[in-house]
C-alpha atoms as a PDB file:
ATOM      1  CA  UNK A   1      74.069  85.566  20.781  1.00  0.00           C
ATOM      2  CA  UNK A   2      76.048  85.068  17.270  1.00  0.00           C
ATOM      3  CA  UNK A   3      74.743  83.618  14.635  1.00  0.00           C
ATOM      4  CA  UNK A   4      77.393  83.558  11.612  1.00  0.00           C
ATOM      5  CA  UNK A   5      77.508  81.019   8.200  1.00  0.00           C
ATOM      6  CA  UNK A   6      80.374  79.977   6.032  1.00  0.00           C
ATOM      7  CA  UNK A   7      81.427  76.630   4.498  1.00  0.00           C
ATOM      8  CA  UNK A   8      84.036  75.221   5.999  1.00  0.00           C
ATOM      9  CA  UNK A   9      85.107  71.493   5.732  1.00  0.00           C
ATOM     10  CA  UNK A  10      85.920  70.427   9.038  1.00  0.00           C
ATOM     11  CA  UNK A  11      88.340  67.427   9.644  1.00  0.00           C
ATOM     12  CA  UNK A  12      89.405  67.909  13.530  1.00  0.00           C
ATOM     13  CA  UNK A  13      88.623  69.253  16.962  1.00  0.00           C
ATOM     14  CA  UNK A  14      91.348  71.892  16.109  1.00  0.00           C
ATOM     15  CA  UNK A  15      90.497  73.071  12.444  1.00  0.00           C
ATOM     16  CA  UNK A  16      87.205  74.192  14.960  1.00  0.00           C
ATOM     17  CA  UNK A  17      88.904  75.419  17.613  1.00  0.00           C
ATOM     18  CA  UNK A  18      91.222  77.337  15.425  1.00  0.00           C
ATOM     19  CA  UNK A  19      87.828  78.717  13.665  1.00  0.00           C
ATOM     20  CA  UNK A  20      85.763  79.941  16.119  1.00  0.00           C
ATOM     21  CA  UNK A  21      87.588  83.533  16.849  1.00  0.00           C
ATOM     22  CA  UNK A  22      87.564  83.918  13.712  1.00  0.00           C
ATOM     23  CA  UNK A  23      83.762  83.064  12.907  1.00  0.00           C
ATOM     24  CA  UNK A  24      82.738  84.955  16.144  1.00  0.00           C
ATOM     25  CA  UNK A  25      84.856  88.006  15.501  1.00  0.00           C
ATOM     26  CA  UNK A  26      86.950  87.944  18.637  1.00  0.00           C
ATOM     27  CA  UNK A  27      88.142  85.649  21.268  1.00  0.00           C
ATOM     28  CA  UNK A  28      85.701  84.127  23.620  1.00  0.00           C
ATOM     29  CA  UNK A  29      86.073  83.555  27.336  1.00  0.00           C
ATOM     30  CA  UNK A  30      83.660  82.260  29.478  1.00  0.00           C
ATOM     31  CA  UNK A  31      81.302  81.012  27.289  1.00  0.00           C
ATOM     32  CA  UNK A  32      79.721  78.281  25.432  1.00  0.00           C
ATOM     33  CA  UNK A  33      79.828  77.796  21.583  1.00  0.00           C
ATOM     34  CA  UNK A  34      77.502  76.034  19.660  1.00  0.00           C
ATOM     35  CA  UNK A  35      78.864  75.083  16.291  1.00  0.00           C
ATOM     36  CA  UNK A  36      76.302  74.034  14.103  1.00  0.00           C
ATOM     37  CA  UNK A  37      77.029  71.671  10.917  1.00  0.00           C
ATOM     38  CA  UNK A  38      75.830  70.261   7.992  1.00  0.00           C
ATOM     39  CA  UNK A  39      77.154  67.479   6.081  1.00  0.00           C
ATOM     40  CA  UNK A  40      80.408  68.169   7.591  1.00  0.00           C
ATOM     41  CA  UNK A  41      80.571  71.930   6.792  1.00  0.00           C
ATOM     42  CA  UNK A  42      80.333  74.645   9.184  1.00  0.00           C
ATOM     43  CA  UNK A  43      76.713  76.035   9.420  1.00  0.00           C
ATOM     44  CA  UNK A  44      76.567  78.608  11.923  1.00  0.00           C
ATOM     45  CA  UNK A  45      78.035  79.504  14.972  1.00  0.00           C
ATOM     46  CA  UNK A  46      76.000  80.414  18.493  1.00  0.00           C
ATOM     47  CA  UNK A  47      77.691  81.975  21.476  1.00  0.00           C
ATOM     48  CA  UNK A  48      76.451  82.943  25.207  1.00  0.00           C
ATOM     49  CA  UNK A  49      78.086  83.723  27.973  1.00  0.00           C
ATOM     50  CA  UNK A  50      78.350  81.165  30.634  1.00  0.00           C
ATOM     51  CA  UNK A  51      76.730  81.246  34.132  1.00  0.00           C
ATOM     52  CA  UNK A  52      78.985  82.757  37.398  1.00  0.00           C
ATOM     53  CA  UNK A  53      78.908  79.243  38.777  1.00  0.00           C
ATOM     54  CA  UNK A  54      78.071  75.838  38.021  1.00  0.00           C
ATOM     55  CA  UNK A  55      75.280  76.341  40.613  1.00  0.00           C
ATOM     56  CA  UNK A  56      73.979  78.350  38.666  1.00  0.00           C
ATOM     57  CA  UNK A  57      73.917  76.538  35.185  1.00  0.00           C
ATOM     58  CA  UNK A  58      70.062  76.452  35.110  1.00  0.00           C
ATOM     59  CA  UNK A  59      70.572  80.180  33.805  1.00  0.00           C
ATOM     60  CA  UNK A  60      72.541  78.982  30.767  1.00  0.00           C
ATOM     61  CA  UNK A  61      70.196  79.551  27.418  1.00  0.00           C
ATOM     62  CA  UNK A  62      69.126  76.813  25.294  1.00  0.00           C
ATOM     63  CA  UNK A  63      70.614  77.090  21.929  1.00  0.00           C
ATOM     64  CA  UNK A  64      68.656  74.192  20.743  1.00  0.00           C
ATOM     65  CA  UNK A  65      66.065  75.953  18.751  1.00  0.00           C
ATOM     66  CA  UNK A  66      68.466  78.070  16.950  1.00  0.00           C
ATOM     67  CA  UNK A  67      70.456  74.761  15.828  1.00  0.00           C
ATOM     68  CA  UNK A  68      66.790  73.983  14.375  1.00  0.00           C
ATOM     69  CA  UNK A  69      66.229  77.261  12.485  1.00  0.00           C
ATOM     70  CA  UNK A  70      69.316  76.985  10.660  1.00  0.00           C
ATOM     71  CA  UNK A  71      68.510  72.675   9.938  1.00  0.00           C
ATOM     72  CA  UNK A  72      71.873  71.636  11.293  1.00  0.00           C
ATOM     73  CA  UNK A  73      72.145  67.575  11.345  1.00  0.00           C
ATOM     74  CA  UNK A  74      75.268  67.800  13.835  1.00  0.00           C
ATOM     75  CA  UNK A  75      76.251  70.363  16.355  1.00  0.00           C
ATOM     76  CA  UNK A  76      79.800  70.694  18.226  1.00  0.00           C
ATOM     77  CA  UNK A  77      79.648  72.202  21.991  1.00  0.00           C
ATOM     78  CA  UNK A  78      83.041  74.270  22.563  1.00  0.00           C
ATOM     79  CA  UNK A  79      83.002  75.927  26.351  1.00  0.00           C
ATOM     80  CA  UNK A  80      85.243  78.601  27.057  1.00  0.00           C
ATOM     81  CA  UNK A  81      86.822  78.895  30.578  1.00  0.00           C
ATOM     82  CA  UNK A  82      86.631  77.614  34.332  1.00  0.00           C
ATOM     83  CA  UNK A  83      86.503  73.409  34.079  1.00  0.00           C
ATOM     84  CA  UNK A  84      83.620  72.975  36.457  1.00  0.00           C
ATOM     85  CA  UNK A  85      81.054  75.733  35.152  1.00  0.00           C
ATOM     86  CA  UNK A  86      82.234  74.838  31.560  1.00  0.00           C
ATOM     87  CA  UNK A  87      81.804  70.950  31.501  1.00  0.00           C
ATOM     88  CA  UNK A  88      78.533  71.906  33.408  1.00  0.00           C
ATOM     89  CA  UNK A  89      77.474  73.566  30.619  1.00  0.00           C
ATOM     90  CA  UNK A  90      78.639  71.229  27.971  1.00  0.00           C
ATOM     91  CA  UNK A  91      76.729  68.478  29.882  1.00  0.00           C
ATOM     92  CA  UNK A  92      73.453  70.560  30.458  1.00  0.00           C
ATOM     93  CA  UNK A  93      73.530  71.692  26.567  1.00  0.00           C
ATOM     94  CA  UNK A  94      74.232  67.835  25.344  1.00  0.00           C
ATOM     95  CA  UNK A  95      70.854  66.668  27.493  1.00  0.00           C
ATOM     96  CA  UNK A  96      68.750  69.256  25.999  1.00  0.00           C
ATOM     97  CA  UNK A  97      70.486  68.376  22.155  1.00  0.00           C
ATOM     98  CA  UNK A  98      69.367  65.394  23.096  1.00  0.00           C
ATOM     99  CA  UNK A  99      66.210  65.754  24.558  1.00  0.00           C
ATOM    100  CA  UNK A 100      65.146  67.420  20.716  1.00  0.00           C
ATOM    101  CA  UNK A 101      66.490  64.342  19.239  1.00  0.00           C
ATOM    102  CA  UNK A 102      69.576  65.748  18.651  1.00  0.00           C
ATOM    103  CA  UNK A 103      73.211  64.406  19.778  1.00  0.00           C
ATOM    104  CA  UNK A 104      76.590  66.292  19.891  1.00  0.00           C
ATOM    105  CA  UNK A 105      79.071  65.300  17.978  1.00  0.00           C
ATOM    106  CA  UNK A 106      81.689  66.374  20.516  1.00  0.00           C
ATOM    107  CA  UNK A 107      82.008  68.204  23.288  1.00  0.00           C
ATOM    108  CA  UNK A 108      85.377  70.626  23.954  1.00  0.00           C
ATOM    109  CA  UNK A 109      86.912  72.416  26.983  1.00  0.00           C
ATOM    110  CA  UNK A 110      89.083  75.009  26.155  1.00  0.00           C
ATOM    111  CA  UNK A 111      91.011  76.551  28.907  1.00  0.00           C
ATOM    112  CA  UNK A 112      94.337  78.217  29.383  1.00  0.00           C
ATOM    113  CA  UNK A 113      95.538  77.445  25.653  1.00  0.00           C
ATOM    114  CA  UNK A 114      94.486  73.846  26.511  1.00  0.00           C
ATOM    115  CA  UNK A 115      91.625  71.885  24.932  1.00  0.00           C
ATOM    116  CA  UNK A 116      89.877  68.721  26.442  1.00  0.00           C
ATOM    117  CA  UNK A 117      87.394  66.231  24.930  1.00  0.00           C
ATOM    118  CA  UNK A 118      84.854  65.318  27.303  1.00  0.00           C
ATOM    119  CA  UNK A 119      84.110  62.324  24.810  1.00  0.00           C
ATOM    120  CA  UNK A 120      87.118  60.809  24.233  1.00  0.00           C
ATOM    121  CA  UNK A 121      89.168  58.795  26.317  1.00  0.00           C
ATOM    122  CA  UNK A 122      91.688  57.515  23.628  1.00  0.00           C
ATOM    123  CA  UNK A 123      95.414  57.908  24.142  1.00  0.00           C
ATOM    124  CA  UNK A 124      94.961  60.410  21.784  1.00  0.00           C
ATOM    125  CA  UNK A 125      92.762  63.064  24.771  1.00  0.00           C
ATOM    126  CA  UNK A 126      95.719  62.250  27.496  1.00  0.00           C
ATOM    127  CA  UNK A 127      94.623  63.817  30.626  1.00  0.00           C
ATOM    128  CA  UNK A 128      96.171  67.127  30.656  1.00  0.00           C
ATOM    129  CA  UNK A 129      94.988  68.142  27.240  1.00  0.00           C
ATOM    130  CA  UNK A 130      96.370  69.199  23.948  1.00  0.00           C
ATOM    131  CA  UNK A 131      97.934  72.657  23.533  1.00  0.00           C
ATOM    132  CA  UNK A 132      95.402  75.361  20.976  1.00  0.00           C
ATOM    133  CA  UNK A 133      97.472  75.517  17.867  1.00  0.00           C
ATOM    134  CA  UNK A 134      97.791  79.150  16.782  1.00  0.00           C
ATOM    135  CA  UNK A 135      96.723  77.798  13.136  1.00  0.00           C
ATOM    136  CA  UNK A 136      95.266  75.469  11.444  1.00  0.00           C
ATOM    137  CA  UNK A 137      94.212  74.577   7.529  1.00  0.00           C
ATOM    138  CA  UNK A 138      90.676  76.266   8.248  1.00  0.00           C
ATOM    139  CA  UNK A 139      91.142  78.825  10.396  1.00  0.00           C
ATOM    140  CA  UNK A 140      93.909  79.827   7.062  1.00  0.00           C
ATOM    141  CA  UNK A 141      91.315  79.190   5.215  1.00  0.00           C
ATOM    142  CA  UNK A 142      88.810  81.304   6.680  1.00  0.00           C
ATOM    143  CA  UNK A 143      91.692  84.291   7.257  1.00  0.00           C
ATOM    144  CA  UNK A 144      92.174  84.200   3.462  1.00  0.00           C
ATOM    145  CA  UNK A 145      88.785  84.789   3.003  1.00  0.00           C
ATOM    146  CA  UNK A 146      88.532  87.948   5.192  1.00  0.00           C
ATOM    147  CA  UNK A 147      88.188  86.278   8.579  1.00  0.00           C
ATOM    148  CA  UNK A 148      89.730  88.420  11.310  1.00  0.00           C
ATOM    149  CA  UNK A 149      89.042  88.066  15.663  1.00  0.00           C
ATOM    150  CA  UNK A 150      89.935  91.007  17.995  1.00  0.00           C
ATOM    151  CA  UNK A 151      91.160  90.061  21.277  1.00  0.00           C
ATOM    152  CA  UNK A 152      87.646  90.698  23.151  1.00  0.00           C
ATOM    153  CA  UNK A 153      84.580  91.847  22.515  1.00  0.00           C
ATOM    154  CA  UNK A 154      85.064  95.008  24.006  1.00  0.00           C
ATOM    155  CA  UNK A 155      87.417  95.664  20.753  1.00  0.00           C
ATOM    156  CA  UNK A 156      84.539  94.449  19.053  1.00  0.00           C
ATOM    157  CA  UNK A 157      82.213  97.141  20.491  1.00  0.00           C
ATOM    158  CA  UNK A 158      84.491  99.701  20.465  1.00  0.00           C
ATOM    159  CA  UNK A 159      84.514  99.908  16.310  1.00  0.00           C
ATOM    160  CA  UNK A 160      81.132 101.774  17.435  1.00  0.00           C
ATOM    161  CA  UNK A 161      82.501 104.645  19.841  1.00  0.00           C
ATOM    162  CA  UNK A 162      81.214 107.693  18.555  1.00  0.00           C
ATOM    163  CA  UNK A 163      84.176 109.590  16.577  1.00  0.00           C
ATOM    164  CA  UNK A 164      86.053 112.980  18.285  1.00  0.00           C
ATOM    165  CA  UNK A 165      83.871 115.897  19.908  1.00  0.00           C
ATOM    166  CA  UNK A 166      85.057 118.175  16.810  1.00  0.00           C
ATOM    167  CA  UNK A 167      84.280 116.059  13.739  1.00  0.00           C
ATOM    168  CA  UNK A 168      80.666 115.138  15.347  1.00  0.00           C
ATOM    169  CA  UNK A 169      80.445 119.178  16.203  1.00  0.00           C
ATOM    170  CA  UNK A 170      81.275 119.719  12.213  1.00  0.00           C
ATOM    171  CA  UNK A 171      78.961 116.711  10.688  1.00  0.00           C
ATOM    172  CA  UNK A 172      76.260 118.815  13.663  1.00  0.00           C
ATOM    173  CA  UNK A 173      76.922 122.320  11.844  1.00  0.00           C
ATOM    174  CA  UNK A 174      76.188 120.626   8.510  1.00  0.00           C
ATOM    175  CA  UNK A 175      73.181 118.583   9.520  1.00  0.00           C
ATOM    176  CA  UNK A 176      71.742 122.467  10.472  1.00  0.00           C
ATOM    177  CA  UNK A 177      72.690 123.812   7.314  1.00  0.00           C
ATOM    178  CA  UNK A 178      71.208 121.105   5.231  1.00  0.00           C
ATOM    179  CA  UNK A 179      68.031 120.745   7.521  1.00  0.00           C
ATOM    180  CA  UNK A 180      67.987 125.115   6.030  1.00  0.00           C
ATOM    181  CA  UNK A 181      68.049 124.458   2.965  1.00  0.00           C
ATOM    182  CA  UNK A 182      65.859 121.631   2.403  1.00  0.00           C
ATOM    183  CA  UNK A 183      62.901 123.573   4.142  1.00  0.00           C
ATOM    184  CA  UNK A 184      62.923 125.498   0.763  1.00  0.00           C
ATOM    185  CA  UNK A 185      63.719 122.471  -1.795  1.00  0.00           C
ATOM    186  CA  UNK A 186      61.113 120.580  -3.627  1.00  0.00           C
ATOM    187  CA  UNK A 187      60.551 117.150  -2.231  1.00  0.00           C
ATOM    188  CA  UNK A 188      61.033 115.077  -5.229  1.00  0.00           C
ATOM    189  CA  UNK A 189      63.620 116.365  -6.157  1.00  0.00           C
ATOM    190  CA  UNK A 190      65.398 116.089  -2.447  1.00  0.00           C
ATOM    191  CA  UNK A 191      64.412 112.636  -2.993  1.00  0.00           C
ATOM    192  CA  UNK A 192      66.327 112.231  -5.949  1.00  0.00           C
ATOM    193  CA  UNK A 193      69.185 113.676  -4.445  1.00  0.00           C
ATOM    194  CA  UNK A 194      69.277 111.824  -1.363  1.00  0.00           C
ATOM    195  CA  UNK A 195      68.751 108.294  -3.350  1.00  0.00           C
ATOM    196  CA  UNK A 196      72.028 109.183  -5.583  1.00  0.00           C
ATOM    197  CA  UNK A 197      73.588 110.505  -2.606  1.00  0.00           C
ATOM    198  CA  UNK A 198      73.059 106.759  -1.219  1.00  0.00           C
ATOM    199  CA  UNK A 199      74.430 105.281  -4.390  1.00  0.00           C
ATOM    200  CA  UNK A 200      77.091 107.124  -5.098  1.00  0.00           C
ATOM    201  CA  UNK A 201      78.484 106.276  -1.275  1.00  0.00           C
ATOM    202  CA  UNK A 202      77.608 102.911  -1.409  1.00  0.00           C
ATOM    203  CA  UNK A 203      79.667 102.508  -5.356  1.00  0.00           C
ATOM    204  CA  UNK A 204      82.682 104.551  -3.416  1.00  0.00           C
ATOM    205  CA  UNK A 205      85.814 103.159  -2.213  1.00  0.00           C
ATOM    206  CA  UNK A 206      86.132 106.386   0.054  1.00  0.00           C
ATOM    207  CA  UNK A 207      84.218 107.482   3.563  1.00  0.00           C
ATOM    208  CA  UNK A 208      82.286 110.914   3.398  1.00  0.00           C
ATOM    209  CA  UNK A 209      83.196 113.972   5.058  1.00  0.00           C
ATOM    210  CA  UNK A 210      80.881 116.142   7.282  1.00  0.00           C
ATOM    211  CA  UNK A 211      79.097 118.015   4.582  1.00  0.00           C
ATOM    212  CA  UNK A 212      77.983 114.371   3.103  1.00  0.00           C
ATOM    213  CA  UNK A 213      77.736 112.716   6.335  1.00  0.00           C
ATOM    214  CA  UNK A 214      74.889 114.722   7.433  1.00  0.00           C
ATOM    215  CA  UNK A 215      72.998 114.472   3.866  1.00  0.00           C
ATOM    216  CA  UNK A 216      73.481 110.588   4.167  1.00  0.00           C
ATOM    217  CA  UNK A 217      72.133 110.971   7.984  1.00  0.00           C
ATOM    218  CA  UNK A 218      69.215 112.951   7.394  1.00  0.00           C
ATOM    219  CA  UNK A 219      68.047 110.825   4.229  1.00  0.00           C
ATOM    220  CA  UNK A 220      67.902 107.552   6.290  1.00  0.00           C
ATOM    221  CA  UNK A 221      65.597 109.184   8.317  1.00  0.00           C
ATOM    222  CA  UNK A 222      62.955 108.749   5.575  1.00  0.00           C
ATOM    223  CA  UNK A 223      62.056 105.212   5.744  1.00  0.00           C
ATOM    224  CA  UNK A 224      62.075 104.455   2.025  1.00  0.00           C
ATOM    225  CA  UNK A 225      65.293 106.202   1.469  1.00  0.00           C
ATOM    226  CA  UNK A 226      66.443 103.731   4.624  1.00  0.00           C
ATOM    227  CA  UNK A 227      64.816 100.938   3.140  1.00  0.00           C
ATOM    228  CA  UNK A 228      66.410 101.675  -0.337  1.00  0.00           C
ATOM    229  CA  UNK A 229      69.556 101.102   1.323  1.00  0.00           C
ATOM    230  CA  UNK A 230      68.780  97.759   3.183  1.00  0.00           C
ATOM    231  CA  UNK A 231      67.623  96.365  -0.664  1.00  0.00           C
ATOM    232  CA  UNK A 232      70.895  97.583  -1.871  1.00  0.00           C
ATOM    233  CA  UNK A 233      72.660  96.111   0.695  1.00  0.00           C
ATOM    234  CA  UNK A 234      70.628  93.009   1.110  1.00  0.00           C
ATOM    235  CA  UNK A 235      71.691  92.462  -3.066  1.00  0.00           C
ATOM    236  CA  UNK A 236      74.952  91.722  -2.031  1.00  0.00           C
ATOM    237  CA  UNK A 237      77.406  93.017  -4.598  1.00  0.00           C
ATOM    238  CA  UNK A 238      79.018  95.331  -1.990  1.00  0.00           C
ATOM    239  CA  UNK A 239      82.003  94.643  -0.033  1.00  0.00           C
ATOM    240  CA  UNK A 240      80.414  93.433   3.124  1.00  0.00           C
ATOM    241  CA  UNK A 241      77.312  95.581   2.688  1.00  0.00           C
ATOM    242  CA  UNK A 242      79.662  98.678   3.098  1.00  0.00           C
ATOM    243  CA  UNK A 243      79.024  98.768   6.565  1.00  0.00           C
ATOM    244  CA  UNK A 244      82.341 100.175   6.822  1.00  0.00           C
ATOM    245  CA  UNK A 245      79.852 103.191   5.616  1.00  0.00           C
ATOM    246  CA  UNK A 246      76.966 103.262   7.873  1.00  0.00           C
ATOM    247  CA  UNK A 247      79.368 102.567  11.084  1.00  0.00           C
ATOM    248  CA  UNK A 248      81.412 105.614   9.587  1.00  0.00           C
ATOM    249  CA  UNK A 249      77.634 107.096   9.912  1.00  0.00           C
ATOM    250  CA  UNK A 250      76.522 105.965  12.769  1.00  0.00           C
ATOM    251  CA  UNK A 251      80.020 106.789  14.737  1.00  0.00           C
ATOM    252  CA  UNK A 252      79.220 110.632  13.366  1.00  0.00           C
ATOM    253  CA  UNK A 253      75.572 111.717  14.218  1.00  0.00           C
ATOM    254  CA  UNK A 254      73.713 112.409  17.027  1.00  0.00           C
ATOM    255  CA  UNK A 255      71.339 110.759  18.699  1.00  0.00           C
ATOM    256  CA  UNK A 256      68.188 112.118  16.795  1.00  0.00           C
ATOM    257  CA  UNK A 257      70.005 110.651  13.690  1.00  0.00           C
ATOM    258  CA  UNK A 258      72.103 108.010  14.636  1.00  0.00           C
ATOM    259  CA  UNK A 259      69.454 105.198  14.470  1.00  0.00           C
ATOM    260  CA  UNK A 260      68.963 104.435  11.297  1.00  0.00           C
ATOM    261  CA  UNK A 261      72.408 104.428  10.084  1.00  0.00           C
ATOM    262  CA  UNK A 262      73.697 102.450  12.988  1.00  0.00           C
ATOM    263  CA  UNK A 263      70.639  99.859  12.017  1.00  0.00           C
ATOM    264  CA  UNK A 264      71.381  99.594   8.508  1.00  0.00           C
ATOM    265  CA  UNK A 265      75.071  99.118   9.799  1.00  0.00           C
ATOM    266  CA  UNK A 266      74.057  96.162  12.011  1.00  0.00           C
ATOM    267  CA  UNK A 267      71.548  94.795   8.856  1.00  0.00           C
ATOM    268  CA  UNK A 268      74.612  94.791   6.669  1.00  0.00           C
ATOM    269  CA  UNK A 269      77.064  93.395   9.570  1.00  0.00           C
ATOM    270  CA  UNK A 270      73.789  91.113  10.126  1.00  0.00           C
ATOM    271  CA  UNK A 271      73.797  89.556   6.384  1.00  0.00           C
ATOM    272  CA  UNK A 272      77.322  88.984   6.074  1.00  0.00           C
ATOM    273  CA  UNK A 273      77.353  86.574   9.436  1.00  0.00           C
ATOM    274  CA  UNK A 274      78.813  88.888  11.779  1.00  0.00           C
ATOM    275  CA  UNK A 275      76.055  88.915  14.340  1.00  0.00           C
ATOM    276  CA  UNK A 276      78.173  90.038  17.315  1.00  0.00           C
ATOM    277  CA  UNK A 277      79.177  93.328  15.339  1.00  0.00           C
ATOM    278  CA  UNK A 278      75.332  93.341  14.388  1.00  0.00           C
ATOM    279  CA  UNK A 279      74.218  93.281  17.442  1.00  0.00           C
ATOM    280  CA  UNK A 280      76.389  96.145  18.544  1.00  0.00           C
ATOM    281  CA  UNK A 281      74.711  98.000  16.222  1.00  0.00           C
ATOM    282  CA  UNK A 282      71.233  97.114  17.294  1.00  0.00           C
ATOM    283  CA  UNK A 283      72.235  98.309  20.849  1.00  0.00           C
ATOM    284  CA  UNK A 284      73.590 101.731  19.564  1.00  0.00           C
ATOM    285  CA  UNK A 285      70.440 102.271  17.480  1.00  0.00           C
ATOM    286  CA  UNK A 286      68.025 100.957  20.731  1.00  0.00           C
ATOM    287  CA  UNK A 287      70.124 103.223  22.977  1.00  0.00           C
ATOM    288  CA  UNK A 288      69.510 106.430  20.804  1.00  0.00           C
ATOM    289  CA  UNK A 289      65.920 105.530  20.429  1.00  0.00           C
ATOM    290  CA  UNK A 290      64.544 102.986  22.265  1.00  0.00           C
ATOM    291  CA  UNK A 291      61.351 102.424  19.978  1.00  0.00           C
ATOM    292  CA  UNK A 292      63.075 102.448  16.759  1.00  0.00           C
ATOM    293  CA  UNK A 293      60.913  99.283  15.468  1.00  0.00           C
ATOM    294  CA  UNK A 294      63.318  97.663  12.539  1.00  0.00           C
ATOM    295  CA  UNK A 295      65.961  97.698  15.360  1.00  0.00           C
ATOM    296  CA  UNK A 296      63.952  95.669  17.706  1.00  0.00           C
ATOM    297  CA  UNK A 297      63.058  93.140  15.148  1.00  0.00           C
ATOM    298  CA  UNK A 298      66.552  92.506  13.467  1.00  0.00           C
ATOM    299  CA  UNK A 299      67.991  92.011  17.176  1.00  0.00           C
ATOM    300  CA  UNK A 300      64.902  89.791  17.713  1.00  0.00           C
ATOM    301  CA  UNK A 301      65.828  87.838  14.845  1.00  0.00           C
ATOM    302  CA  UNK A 302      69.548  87.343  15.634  1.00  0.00           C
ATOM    303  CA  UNK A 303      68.877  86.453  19.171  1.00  0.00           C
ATOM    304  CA  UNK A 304      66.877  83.949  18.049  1.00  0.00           C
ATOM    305  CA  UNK A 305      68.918  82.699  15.558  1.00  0.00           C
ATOM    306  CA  UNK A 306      67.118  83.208  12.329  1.00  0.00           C
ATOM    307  CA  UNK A 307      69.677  82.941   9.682  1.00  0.00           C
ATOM    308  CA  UNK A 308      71.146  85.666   7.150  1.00  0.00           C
ATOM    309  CA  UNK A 309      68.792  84.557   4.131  1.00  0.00           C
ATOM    310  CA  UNK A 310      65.627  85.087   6.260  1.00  0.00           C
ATOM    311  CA  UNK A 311      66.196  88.879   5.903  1.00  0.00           C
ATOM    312  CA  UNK A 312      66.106  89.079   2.193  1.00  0.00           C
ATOM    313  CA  UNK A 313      62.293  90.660   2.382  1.00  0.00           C
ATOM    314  CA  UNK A 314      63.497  93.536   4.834  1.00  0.00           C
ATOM    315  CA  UNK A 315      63.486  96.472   2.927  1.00  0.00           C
ATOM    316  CA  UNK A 316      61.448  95.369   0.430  1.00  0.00           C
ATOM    317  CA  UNK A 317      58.581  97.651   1.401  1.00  0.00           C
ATOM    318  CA  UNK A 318      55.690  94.786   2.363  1.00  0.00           C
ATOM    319  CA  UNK A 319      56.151  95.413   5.856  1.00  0.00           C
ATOM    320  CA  UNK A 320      54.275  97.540   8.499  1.00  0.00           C
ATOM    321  CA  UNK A 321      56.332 100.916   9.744  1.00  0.00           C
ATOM    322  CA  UNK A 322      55.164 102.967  12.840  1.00  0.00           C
ATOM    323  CA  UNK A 323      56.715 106.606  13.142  1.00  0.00           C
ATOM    324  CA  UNK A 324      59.593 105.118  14.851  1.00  0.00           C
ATOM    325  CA  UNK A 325      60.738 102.771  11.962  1.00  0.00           C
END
C-alpha cells in the first residue's frame, strides 16, 4: 500500500489520471487506486495490487479504513488493467465505500492508454473511451513541484540495490577500522562526534565517502543517535528528509548495519508521502534483520494508512525500544 498527501485542486477525471504516477512514484498496472479527497483537493493516495481473476476479487483489500484515518469526505476509485477483474474491483470497493457510509465520487478504468467511467453514460464517456493525455494542468503542477514516476515499481525498488562489490568492500574496511579505534575512545565524546557527524551530513549538499559512510553507519546503531536523526528529519527543513543520504547509507553497509539507515531512509521517504519508496525501505531493513522493531511499526503504520503527521512523536524518545530497535 501507498499512502502519499499533497494539495491538488482537482477539476477532471484526467487532471487525476494524469496525477496518480506521479503521486505513487511510478506507473501502476494491475491495480486499484484509491484517491482520497477533501474539499476538492487531493488527500492521499492508496494503491494494491489487483486479484489474478475476477473470481477471485474477494482477495482484494479494503481500503476503506485508510480513507477514514486520513478524514477524506470523497474518494475516487481508478483500476489499472484487465476490464473484467478491474470493474470487479471498482464495483466490490464502491459497495464497501458504501457500506461505511461512504460513496465514490467516480469510478475509472484505465486500460491500454484508454480511460472509462463506469458512472457516466453521457456523450461525453462514448463507448470506446477517451485516450490518457500525457499531461495535464495538475499533473504540471505536481512535476513543478518535484513530482517524478518511474516506469514500474521495480525502478522504484531498484533505487535500493546495494552499490558495487568494491565500494561496499571499502565502506567494510572502514567500518573495521573505526569499530578499532572507538574501542579506545571515550564514549561521550564518540557521542559528540557521531551527533555532528549526523549534522554535518544532513546540512551537506554532497554524499559521504567510505571513511564517513561507515562512521554514519555505526552511529545509527545507537538508538538515540538514530533517533536524533528521525527528529531532525521529522523537523522538516531538509530537502526531502535527505533520504537521498540514508539510501546512499543503506545501499553501502552490510547487513549487521544496514537497518537502521535503510529505516530512517524509509521514515524520511515515509514523511514526505512517498510510501511506496518507504516501504522499500522497510523491506530492506526487515530483510537484514527481521526483528528490527521501529521497522515493523513504520511499515505497520503505512500499510494501514496512518498519515505522514501521525509520525511526528517517532524519535522523540517517549517510546519503548527492545535491543533490536
Amino acid at each position: 500500500m501507498n499512502v502519499t498527501e499533497a494539495q491538488i485542486k482537482l477539476t477532471g477525471p484526467t487532471d487525476l489520471i494524469t496525477t496518480v504516477p506521479l503521486l505513487l512514484g511510478f506507473k501502476p498496472e494491475h491495480s486499484l487506486v484509491a484517491v482520497g479527497l477533501v474539499d476538492g483537493h487531493v488527500q492521499c493516495t492508496f494503491r494494491v495490487d489487483l486479484p489474478g481473476s475476477a473470481e477471485h476479487i474477494e482477495h482484494l483489500p479494503d481500503l476503506t479504513p485508510q480513507l477514514s484515518r486520513n478524514d477524506c469526505d470523497g474518494t475516487v476509485l481508478i483500476a489499472y488493467g484487465e476490464q473484467e477483474v478491474a470493474e470487479a474491483a471498482l464495483e466490490r470497493s464502491a459497495v464497501r465505500l458504501a457500506a461505511a457510509g461512504a460513496e465514490a465520487l467516480d469510478l475509472l478504468r484505465v486500460t491500454d492508454d484508454r480511460w472509462y467511467s463506469l458512472r457516466c453514460g453521457r456523450d461525453c464517456c462514448p463507448p470506446q473511451g477517451r485516450e490518457v493525455p500525457e499531461t495535464s494542468a495538475a499533473s504540471c503542477e505536481v512535476a513543478v513541484a518535484g513530482g517524478y514516476a518511474f516506469g514500474d515499481r521495480a525502478q522504484v525498488a531498484a533505487l535500493l540495490d546495494p552499490a558495487g562489490s568494491g565500494a561496499r568492500a571499502a565502506v567494510a574496511r572502514e567500518v573495521e577500522l573505526s569499530l578499532a579505534a572507538e574501542a579506545d575512545s571515550d564514549w561521550a565524546a564518540q557521542r559528540g562526534r557521531d551527533l555532528h557527524a549526523v549534522d554535518h551530513w544532513l546540512e551537506s549538499e554532497r554524499l559521504p565517502g567510505p571513511s564517513d559512510i561507515a562512521t554514519l553507519g555505526l552511529a545509527l546503531g545507537d538508538v538515540d543517535i538514530r533517533d536524533y536523526a528521525l527528529r531532525r528529519v521529522g523537523a522538516g527543513g531538509l530537502p526531502d528528509g535527505r533520504a537521498d543520504l540514508w539510501i546512499w547509507l543503506a545501499r553501502h553497509l552490510e547487513d549487521d548495519l544496514v537497518a537502521p539507515a535503510a529505516t530512517v531512509a524509509g521514515f524520511a521517504a515515509y514523511r514526505n508521502g512517498n510510501g511506496v519508496l518507504a516501504l522499500e525501505a522497510f523491506e530492506l531493513a526487515l530483510r537484514a534483520q527481521p526483528n528490527y522493531r521501529l521497522a515493523q511499526m513504520l511499515i505497520a503504520a503505512l500499510q494501514a494508512g496512518m498519515p505522514p503527521s501521525a509520525l511526528d512523536r517517532i524519535g522523540g524518545g517517549d517510546h519503548a525500544e527492545s535491543p533490536n530497535g
